[in-house]
PDB file of N, CA and C in Angstrom:
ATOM      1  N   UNK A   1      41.972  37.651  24.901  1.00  0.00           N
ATOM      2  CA  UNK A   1      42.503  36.938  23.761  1.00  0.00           C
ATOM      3  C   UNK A   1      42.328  35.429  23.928  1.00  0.00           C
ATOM      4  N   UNK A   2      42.434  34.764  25.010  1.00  0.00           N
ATOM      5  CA  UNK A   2      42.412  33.304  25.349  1.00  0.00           C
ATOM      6  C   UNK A   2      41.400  33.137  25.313  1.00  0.00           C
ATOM      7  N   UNK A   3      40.259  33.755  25.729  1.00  0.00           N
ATOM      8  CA  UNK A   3      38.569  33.339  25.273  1.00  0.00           C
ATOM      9  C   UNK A   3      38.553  33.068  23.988  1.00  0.00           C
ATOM     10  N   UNK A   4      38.676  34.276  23.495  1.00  0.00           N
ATOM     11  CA  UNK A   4      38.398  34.012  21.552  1.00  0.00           C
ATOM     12  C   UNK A   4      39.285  32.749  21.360  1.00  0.00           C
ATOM     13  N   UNK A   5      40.418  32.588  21.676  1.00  0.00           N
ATOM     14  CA  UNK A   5      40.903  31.354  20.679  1.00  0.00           C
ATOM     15  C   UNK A   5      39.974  29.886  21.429  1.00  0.00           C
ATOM     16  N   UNK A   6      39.662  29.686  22.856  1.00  0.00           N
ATOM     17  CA  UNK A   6      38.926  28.716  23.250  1.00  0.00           C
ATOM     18  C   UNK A   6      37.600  28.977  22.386  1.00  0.00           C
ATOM     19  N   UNK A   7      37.292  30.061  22.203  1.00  0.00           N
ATOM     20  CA  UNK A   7      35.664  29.819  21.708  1.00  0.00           C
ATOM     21  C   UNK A   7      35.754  29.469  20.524  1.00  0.00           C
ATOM     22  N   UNK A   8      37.138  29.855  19.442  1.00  0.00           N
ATOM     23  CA  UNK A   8      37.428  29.142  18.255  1.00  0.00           C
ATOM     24  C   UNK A   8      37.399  28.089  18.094  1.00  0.00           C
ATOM     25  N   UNK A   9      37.957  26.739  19.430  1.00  0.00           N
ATOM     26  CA  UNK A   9      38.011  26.242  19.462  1.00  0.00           C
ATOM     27  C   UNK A   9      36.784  25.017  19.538  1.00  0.00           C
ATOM     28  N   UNK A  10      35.904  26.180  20.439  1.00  0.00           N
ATOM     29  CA  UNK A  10      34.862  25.054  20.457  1.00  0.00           C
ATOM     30  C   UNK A  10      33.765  25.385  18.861  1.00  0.00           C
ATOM     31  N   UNK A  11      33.810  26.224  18.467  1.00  0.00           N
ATOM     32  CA  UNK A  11      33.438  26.218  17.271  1.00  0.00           C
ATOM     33  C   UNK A  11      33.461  25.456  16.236  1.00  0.00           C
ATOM     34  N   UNK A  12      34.860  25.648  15.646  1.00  0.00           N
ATOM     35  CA  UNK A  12      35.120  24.336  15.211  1.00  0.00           C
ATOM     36  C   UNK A  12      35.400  22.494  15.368  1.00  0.00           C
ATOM     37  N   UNK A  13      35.102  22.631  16.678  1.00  0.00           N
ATOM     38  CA  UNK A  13      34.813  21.077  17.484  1.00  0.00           C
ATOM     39  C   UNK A  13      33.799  21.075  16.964  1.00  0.00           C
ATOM     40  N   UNK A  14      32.665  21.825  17.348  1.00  0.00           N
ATOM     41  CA  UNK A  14      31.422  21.833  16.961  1.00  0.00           C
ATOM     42  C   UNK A  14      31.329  21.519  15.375  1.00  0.00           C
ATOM     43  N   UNK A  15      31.472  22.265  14.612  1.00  0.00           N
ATOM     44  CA  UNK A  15      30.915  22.371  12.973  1.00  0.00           C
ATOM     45  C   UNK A  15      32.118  21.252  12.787  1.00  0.00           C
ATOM     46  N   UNK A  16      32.782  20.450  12.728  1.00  0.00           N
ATOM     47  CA  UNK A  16      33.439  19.333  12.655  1.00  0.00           C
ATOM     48  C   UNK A  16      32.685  17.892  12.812  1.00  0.00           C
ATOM     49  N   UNK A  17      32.531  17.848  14.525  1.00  0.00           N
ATOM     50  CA  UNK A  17      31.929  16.964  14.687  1.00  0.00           C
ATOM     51  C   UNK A  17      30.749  16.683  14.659  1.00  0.00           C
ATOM     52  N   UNK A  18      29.527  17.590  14.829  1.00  0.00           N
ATOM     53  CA  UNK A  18      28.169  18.046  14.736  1.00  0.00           C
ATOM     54  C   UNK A  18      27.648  18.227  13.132  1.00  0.00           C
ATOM     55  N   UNK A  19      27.495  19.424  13.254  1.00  0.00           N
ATOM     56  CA  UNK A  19      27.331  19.968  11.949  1.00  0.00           C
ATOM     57  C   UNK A  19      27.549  19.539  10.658  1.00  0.00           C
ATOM     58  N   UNK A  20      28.486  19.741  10.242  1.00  0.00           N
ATOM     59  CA  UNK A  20      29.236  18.868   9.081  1.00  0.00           C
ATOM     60  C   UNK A  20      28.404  17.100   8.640  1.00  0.00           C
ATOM     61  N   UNK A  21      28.669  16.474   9.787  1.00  0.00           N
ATOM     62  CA  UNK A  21      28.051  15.349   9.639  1.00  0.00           C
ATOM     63  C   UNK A  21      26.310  15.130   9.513  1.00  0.00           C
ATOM     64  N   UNK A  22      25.743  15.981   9.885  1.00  0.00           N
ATOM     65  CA  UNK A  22      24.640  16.092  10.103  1.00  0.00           C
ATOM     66  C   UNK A  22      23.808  17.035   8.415  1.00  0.00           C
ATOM     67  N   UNK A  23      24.761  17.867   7.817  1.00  0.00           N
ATOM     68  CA  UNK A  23      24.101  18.226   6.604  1.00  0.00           C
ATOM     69  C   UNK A  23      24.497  17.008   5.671  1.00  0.00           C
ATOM     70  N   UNK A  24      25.653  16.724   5.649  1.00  0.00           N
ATOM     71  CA  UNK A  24      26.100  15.189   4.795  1.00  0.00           C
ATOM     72  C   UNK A  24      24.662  14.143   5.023  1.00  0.00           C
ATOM     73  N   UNK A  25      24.242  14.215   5.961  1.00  0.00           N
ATOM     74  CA  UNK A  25      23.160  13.013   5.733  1.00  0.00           C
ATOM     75  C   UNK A  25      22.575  13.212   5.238  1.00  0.00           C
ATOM     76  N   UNK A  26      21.657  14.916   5.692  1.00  0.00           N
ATOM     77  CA  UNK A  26      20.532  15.310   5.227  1.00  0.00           C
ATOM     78  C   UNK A  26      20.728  15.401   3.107  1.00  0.00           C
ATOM     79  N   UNK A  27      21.700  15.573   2.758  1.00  0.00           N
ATOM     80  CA  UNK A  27      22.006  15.533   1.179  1.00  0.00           C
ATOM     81  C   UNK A  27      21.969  14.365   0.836  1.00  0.00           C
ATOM     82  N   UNK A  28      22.860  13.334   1.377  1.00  0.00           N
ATOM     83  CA  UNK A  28      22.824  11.889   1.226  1.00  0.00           C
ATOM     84  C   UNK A  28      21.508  11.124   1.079  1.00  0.00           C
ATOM     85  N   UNK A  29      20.632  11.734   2.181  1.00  0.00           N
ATOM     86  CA  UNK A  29      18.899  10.606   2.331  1.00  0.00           C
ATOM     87  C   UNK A  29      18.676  11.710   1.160  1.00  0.00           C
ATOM     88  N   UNK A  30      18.631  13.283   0.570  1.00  0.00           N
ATOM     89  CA  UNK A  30      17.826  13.249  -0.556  1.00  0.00           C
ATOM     90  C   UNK A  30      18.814  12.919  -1.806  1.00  0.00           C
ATOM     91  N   UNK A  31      19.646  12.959  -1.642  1.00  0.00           N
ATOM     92  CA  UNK A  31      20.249  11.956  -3.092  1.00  0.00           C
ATOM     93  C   UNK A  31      19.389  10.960  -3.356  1.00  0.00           C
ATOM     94  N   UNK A  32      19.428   9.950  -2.243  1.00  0.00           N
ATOM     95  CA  UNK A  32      19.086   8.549  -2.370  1.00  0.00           C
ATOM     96  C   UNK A  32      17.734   8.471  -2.605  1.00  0.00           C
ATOM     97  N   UNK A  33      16.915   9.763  -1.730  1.00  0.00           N
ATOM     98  CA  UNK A  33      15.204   9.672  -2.209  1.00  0.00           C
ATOM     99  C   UNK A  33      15.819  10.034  -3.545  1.00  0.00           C
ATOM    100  N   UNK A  34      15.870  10.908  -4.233  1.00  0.00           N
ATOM    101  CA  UNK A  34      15.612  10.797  -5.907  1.00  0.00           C
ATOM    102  C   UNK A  34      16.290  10.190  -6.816  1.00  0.00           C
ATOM    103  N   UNK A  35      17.373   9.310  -6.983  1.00  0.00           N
ATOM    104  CA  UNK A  35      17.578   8.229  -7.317  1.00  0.00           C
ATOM    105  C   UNK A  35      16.867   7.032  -7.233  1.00  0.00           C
ATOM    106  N   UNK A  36      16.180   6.906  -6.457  1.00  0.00           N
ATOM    107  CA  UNK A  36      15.038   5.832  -5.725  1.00  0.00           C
ATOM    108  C   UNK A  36      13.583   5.931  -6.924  1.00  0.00           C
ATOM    109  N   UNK A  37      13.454   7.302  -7.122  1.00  0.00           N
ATOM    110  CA  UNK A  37      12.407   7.529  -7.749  1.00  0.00           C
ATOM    111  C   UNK A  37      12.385   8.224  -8.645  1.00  0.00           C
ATOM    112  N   UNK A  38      13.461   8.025  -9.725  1.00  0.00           N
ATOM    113  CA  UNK A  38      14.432   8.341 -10.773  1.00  0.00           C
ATOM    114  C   UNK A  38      14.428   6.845 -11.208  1.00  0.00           C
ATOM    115  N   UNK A  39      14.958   5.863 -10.873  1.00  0.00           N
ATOM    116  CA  UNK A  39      15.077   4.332 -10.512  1.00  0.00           C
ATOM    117  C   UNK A  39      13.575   3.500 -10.860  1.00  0.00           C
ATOM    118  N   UNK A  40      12.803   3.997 -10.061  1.00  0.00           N
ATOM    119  CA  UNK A  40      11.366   3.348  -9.891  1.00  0.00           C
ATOM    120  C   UNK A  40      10.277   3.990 -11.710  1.00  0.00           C
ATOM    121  N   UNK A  41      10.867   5.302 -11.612  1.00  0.00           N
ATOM    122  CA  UNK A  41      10.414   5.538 -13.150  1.00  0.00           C
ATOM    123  C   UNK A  41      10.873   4.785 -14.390  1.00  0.00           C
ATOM    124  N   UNK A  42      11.901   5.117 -14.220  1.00  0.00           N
ATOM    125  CA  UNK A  42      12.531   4.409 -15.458  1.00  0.00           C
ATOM    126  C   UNK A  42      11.804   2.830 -15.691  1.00  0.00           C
ATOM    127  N   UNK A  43      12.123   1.739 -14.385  1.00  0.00           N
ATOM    128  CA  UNK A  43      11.329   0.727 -14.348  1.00  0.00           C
ATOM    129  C   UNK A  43      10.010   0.803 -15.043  1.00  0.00           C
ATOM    130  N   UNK A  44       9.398   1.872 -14.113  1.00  0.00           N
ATOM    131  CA  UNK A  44       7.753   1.261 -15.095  1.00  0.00           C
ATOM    132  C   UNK A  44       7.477   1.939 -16.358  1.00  0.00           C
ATOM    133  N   UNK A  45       8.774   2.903 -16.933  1.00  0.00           N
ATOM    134  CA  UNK A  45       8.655   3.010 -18.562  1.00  0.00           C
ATOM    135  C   UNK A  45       8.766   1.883 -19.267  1.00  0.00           C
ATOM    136  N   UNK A  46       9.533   1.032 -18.544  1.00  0.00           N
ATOM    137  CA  UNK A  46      10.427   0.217 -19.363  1.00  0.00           C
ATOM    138  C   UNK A  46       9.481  -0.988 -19.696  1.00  0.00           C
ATOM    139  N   UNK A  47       8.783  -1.291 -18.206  1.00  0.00           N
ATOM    140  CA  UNK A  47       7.350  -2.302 -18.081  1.00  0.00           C
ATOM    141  C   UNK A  47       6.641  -1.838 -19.080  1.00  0.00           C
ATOM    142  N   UNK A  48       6.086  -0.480 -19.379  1.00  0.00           N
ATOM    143  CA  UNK A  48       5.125   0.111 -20.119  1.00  0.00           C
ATOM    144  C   UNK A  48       5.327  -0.415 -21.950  1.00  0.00           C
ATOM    145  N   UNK A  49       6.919  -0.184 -22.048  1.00  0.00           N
ATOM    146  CA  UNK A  49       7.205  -0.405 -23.340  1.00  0.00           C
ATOM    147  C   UNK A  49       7.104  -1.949 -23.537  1.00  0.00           C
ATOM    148  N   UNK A  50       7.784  -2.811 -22.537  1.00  0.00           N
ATOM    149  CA  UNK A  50       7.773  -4.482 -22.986  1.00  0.00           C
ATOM    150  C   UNK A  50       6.150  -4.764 -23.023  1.00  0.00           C
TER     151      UNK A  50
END
């Protein structure tokens, strides 16, 4: 029984401190790539029209 709750433990140490933070970026850098180039379109419609 004391294994399982230590290995619970390191589990969720793990997907806390590891994990968790590490998919947040990976969503974050592609947010920001397609906003970036969502951003950069719009611009050269806008060039196109003036």
């Amino acid at each position: 029984m004391a294994f399982l709750v230590i290995g619970e433990l390191i589990t969720s140490t793990l997907l806390s401190q590891l994990v968790i933070p590490v998919v947040y970026r990976g969503v974050d850098d592609i947010v920001n790539l397609l906003h970036r180039s969502t951003t950069n379109r719009r611009e050269t419609i806008k060039a196109e029209v003036d």
